[in-house]
C-alpha atoms as a PDB file:
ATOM      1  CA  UNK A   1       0.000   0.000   0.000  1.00  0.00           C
ATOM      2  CA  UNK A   2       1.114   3.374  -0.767  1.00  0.00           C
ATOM      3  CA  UNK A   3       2.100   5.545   2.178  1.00  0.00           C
ATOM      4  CA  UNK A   4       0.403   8.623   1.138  1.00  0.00           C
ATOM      5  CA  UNK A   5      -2.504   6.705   0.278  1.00  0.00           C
ATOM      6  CA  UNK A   6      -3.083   5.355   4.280  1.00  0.00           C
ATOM      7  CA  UNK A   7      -2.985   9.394   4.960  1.00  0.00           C
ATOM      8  CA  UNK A   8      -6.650  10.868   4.184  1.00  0.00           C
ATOM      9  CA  UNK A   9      -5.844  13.868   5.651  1.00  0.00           C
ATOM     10  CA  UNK A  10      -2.215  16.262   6.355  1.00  0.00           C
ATOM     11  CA  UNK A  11      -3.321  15.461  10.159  1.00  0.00           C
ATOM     12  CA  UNK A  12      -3.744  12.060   9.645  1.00  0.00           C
ATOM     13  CA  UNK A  13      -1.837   9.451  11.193  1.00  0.00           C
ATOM     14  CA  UNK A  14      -0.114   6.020  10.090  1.00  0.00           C
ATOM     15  CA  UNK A  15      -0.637   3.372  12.899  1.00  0.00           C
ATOM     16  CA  UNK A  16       1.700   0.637  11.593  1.00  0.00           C
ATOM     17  CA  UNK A  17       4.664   1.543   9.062  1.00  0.00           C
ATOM     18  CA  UNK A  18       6.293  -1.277   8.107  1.00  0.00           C
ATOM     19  CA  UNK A  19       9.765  -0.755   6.322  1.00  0.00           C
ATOM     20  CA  UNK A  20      11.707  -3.694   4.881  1.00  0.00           C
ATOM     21  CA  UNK A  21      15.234  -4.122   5.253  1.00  0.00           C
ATOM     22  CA  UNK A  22      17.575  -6.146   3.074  1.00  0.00           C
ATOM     23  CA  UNK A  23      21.382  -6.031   1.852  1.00  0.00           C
ATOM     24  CA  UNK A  24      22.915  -6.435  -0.974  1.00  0.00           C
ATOM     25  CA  UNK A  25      25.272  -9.642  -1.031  1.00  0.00           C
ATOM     26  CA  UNK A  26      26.466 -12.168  -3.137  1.00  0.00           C
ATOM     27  CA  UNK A  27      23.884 -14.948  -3.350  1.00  0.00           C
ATOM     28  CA  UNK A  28      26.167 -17.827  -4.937  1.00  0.00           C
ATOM     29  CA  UNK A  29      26.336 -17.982  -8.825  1.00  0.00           C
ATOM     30  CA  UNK A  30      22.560 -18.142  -9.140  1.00  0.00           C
ATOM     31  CA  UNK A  31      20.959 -15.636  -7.188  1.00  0.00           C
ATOM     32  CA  UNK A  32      20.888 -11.964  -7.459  1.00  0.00           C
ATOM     33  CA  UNK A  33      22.353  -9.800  -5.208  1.00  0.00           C
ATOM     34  CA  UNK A  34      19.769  -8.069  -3.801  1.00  0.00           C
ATOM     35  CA  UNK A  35      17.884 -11.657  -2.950  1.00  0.00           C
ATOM     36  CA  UNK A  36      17.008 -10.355   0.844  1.00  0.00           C
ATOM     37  CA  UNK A  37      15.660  -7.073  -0.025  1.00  0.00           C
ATOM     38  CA  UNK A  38      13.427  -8.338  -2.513  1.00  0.00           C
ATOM     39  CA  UNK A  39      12.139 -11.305   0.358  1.00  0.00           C
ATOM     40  CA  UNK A  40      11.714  -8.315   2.605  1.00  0.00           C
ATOM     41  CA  UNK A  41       9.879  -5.952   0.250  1.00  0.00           C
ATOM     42  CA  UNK A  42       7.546  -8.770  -0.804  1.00  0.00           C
ATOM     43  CA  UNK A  43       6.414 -10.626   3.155  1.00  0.00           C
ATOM     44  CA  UNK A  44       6.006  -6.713   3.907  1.00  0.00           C
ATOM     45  CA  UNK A  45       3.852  -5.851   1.207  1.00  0.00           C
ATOM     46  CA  UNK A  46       1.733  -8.865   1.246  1.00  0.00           C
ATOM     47  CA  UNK A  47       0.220  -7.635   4.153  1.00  0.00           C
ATOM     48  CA  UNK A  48      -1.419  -4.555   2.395  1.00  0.00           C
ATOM     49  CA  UNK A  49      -0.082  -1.987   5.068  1.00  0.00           C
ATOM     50  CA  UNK A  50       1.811   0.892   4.565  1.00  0.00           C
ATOM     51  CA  UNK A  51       5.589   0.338   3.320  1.00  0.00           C
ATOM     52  CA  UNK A  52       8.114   2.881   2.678  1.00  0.00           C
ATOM     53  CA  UNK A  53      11.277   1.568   0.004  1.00  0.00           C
ATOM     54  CA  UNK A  54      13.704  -0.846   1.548  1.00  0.00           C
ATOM     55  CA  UNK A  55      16.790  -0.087   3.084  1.00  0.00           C
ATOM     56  CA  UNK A  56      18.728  -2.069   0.926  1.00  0.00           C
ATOM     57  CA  UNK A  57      22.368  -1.834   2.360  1.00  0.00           C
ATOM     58  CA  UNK A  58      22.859  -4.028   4.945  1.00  0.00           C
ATOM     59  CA  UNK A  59      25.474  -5.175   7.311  1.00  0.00           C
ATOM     60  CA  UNK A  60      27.232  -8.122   5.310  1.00  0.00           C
ATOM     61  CA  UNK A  61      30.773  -8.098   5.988  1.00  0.00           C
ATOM     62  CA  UNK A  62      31.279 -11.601   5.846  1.00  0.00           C
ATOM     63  CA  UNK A  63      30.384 -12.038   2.357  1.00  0.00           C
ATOM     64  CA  UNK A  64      32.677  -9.039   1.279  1.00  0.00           C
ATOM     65  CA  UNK A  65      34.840 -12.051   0.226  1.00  0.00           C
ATOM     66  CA  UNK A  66      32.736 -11.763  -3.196  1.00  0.00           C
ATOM     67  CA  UNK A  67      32.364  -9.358  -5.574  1.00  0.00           C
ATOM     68  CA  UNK A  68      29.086  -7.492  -5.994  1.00  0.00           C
ATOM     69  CA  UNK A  69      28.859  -7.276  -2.136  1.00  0.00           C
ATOM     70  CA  UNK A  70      28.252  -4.134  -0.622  1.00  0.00           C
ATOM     71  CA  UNK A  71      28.208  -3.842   3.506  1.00  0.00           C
ATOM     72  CA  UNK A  72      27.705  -0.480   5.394  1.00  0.00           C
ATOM     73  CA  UNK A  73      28.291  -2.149   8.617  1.00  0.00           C
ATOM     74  CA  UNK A  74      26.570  -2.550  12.004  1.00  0.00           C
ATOM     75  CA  UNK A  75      27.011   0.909  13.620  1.00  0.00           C
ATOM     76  CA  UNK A  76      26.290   2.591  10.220  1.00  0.00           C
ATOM     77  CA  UNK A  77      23.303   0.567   9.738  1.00  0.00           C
ATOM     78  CA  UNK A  78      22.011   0.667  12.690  1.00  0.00           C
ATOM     79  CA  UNK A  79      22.685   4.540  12.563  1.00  0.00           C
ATOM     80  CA  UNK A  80      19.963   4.070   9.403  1.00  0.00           C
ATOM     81  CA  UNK A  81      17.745   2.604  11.127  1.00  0.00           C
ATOM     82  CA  UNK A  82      17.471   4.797  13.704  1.00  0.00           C
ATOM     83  CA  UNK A  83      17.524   7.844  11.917  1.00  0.00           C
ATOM     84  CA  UNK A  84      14.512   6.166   9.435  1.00  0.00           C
ATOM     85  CA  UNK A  85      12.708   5.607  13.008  1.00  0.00           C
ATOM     86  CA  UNK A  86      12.999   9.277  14.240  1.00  0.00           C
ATOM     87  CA  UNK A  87      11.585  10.633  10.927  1.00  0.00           C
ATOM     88  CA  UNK A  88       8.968   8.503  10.502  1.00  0.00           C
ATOM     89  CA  UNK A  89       7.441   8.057  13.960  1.00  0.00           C
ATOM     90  CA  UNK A  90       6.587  11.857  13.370  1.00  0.00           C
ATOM     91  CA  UNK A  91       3.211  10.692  11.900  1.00  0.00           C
ATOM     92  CA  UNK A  92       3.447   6.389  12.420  1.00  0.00           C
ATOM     93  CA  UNK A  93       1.989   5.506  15.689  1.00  0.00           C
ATOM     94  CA  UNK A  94       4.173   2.723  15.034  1.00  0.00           C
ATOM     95  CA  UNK A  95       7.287   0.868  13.275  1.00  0.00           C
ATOM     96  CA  UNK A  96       8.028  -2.269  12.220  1.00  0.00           C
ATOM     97  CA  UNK A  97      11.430  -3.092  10.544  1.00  0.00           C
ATOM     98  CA  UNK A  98      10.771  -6.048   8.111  1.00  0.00           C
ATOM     99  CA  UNK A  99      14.250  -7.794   8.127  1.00  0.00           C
ATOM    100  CA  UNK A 100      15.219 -10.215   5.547  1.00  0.00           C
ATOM    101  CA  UNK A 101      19.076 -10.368   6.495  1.00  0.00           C
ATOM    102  CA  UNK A 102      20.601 -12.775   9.857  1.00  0.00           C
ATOM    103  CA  UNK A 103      23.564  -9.643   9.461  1.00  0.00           C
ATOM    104  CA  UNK A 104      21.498  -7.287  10.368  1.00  0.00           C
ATOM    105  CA  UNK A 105      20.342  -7.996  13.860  1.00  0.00           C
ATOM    106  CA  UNK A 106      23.088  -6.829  15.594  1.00  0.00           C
ATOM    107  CA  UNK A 107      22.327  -3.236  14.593  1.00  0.00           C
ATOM    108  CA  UNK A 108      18.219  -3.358  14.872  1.00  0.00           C
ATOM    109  CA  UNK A 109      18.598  -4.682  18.156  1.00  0.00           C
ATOM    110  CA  UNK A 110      20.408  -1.597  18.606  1.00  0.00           C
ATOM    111  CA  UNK A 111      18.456   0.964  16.776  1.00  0.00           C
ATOM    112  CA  UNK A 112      15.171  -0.427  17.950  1.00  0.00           C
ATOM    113  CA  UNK A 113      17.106  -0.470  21.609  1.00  0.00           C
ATOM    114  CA  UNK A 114      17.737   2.920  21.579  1.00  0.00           C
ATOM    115  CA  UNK A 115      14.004   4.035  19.496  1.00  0.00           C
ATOM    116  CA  UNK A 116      11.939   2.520  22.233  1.00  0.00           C
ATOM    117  CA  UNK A 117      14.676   3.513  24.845  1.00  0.00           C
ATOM    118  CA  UNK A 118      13.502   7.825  23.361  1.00  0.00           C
ATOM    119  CA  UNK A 119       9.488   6.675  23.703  1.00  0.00           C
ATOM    120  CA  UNK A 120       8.823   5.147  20.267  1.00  0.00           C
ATOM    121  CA  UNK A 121       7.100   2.400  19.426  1.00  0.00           C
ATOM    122  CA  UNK A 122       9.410   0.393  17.209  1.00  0.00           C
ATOM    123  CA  UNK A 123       9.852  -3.054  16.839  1.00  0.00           C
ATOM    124  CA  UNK A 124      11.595  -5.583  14.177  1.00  0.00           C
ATOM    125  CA  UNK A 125      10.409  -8.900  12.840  1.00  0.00           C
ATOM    126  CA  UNK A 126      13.098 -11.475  11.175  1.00  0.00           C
ATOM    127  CA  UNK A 127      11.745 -12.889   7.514  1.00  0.00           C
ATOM    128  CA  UNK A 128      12.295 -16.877   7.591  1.00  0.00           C
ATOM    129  CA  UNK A 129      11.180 -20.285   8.383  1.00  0.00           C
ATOM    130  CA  UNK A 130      12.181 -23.419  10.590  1.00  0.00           C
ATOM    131  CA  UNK A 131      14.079 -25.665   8.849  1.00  0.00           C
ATOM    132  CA  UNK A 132      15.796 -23.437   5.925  1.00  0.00           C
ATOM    133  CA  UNK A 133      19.117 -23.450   4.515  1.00  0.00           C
ATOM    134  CA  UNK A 134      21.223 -20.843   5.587  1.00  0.00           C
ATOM    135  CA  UNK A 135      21.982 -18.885   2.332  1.00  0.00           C
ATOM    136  CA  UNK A 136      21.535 -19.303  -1.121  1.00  0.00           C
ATOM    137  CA  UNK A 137      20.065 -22.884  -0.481  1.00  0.00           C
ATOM    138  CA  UNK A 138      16.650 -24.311  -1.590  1.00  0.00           C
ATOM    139  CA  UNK A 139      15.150 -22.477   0.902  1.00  0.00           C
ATOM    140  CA  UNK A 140      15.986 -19.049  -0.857  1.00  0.00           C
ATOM    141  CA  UNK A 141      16.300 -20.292  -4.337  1.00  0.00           C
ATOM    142  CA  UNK A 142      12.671 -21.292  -4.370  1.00  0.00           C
ATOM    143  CA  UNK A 143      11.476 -17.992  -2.796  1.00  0.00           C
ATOM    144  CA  UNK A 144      12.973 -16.206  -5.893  1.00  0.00           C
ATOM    145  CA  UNK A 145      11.901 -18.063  -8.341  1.00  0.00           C
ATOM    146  CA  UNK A 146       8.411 -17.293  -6.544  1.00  0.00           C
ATOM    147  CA  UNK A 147       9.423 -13.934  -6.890  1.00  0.00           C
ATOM    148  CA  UNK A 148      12.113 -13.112  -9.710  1.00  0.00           C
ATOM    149  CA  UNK A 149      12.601 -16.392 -11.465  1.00  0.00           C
ATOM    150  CA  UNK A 150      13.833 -14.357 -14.533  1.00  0.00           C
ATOM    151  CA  UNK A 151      16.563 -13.289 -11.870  1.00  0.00           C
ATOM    152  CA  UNK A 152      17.519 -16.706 -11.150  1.00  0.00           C
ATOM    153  CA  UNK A 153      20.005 -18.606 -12.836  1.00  0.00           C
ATOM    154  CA  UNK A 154      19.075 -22.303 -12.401  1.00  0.00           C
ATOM    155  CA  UNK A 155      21.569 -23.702 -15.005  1.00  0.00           C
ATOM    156  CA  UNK A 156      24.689 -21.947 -12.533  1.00  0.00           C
ATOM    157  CA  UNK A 157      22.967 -23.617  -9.390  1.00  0.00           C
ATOM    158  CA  UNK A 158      25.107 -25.987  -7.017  1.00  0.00           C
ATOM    159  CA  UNK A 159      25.623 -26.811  -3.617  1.00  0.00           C
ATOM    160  CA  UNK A 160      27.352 -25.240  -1.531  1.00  0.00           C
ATOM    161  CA  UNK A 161      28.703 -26.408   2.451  1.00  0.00           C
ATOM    162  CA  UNK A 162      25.580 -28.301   3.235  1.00  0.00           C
ATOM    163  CA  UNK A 163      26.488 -28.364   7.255  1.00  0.00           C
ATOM    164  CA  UNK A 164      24.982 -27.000  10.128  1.00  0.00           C
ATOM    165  CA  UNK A 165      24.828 -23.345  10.419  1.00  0.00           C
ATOM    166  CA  UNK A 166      25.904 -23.985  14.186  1.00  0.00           C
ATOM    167  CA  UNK A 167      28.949 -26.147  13.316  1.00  0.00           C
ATOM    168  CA  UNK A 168      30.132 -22.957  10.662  1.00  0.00           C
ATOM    169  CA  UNK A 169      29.650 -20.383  13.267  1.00  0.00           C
ATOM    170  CA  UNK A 170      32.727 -20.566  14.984  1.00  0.00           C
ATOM    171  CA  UNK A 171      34.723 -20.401  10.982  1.00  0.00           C
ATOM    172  CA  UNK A 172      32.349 -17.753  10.021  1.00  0.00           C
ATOM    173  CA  UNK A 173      32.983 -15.486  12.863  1.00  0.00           C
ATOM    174  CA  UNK A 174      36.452 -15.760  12.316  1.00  0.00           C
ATOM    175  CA  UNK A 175      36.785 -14.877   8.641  1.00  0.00           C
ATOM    176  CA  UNK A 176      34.101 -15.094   6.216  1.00  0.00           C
ATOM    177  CA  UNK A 177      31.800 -17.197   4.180  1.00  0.00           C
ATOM    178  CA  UNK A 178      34.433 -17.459   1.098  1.00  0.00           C
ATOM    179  CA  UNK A 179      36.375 -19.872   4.147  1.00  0.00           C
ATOM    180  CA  UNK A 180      33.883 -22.213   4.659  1.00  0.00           C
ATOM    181  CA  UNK A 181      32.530 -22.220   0.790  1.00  0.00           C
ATOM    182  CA  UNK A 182      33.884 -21.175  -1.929  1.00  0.00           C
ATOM    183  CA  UNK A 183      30.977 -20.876  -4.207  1.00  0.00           C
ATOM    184  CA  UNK A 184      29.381 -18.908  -1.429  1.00  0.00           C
ATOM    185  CA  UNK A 185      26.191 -20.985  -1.020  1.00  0.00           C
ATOM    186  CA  UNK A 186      25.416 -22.337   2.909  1.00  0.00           C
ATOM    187  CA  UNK A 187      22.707 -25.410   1.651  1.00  0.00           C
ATOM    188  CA  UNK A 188      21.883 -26.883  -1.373  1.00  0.00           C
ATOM    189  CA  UNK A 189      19.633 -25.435  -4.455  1.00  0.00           C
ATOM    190  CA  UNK A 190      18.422 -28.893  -5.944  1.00  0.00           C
ATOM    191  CA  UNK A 191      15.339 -29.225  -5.900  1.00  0.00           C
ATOM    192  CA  UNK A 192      14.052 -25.852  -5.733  1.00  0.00           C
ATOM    193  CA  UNK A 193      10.492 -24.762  -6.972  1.00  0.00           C
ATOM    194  CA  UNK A 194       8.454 -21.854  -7.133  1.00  0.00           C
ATOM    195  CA  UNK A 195       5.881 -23.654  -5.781  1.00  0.00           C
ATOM    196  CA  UNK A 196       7.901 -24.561  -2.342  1.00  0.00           C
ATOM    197  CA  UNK A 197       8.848 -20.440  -2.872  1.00  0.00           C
ATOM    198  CA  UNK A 198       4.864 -19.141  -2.659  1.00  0.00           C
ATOM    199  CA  UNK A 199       4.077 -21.749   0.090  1.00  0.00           C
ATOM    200  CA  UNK A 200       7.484 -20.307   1.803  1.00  0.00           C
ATOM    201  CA  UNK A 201       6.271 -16.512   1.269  1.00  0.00           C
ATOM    202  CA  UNK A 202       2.938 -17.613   2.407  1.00  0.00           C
ATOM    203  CA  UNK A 203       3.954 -18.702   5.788  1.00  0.00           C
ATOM    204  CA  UNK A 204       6.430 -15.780   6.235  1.00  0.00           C
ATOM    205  CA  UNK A 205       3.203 -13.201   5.256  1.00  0.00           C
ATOM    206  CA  UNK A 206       1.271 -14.792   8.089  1.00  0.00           C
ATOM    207  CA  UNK A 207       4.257 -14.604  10.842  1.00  0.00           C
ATOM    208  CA  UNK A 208       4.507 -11.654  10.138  1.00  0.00           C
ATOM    209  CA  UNK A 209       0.764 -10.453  10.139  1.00  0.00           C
ATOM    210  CA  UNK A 210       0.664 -12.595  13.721  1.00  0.00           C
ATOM    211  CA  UNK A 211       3.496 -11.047  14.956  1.00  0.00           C
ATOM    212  CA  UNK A 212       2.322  -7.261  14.447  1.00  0.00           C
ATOM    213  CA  UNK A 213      -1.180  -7.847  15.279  1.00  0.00           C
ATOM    214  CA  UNK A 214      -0.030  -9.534  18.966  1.00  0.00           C
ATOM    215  CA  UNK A 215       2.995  -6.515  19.109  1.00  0.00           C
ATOM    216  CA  UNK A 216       4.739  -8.105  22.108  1.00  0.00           C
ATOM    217  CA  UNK A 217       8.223  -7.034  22.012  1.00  0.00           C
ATOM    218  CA  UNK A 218      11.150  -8.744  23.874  1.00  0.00           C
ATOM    219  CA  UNK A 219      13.657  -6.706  25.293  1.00  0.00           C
ATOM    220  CA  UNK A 220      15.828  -7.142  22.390  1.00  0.00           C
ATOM    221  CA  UNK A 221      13.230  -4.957  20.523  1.00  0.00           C
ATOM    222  CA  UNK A 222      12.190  -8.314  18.121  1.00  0.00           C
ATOM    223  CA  UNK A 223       8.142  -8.863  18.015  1.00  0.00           C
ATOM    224  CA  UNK A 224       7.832 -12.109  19.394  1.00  0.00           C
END
């Protein structure tokens, strides 16, 4: 829905913004780079609320390994996001950053931290499901051929390190995702469908819808 639409009136208020955050990362050779912007943009807008753009620099260091990858880094981004909260909660009752990106946390816990911390009602919810492949697996693949399959190039898919996100943490925290696979894909494409992608987008929309319509945060700032 288009913001200036949900405002009938210059007095009128917005009482749920919801603005998508993504990044813009390497995706393995068969996904786009801005794969967790466009998840964002489209479990946000499938709930026919009011969305601004995406942000759609992230914090993504550990894929700066690969080319195309852009990070602005935690305190920057979280710097964003703050900044996007003061602005807009000057006519939204209230805020909810849509976030498509496990990178980002870090700096929305902090942002929304500090926004609730200065009396605003802001809150972030994390795009995903139980069970998914960490990055660029059939998890994602099949989301974006739900969303962009002219975007996706099938023919380039392969797997990548198929192990436990857990067991990679400790590598991944030391240097970067190029250490622990060198085609850059956590999971494994085969298999993928657009089909699994709309039941996948599906299930993110209603989290989503659940979450805001309950709006319990945790003290981490996440809608729970």
């Amino acid at each position: 829905m288009d913001i200036s639409a949900a405002r009938s009136a210059d007095t009128a208020e917005v009482d749920l913004l919801l603005v998508p955050v993504g990044a813009t990362e390497q995706h393995g050779p068969h996904l786009p780079l801005g794969t967790d912007t466009t998840v964002a943009l489209a479990v946000a807008t499938r709930l026919g609320l009011p969305t601004t753009a995406p942000i759609a620099f992230g914090a993504s260091g550990e894929h700066e390994g690969f080319p195309g990858t852009i990070s602005i880094g935690t305190e920057t981004l979280a710097a964003v996001l703050v900044e996007t909260g003061r602005s807009a909660c000057r006519w939204a009752r209230r805020i909810c950053f849509v976030n498509g990106h496990g990178g980002n946390v870090p700096a929305l816990v902090t942002a929304t931290t500090l926004l609730r911390y200065e009396g605003r009602d802001v809150a972030w919810h994390a795009c995903g499901v139980p069970g998914a492949d960490a990055h660029a697996g059939r998890h994602e693949t099949s989301v974006m051929l739900a969303l962009a399959p002219d975007d996706v190039a099938l023919d380039r898919a392969e797997p990548g390190n198929t192990a436990p996100l857990r067991d990679l943490m400790p590598a991944l925290r030391a240097g970067s995702i190029r250490d622990v696979s060198p085609n850059g894909v956590l999971g494994d494409p085969t298999g993928a469908s657009a089909g699994e992608g709309a039941e996948t987008i599906a299930v993110m929309a209603a989290a989503l819808r659940d979450a805001v319509a309950d709006w319990r945060v945790t003290e981490h700032g996440r809608l729970s």
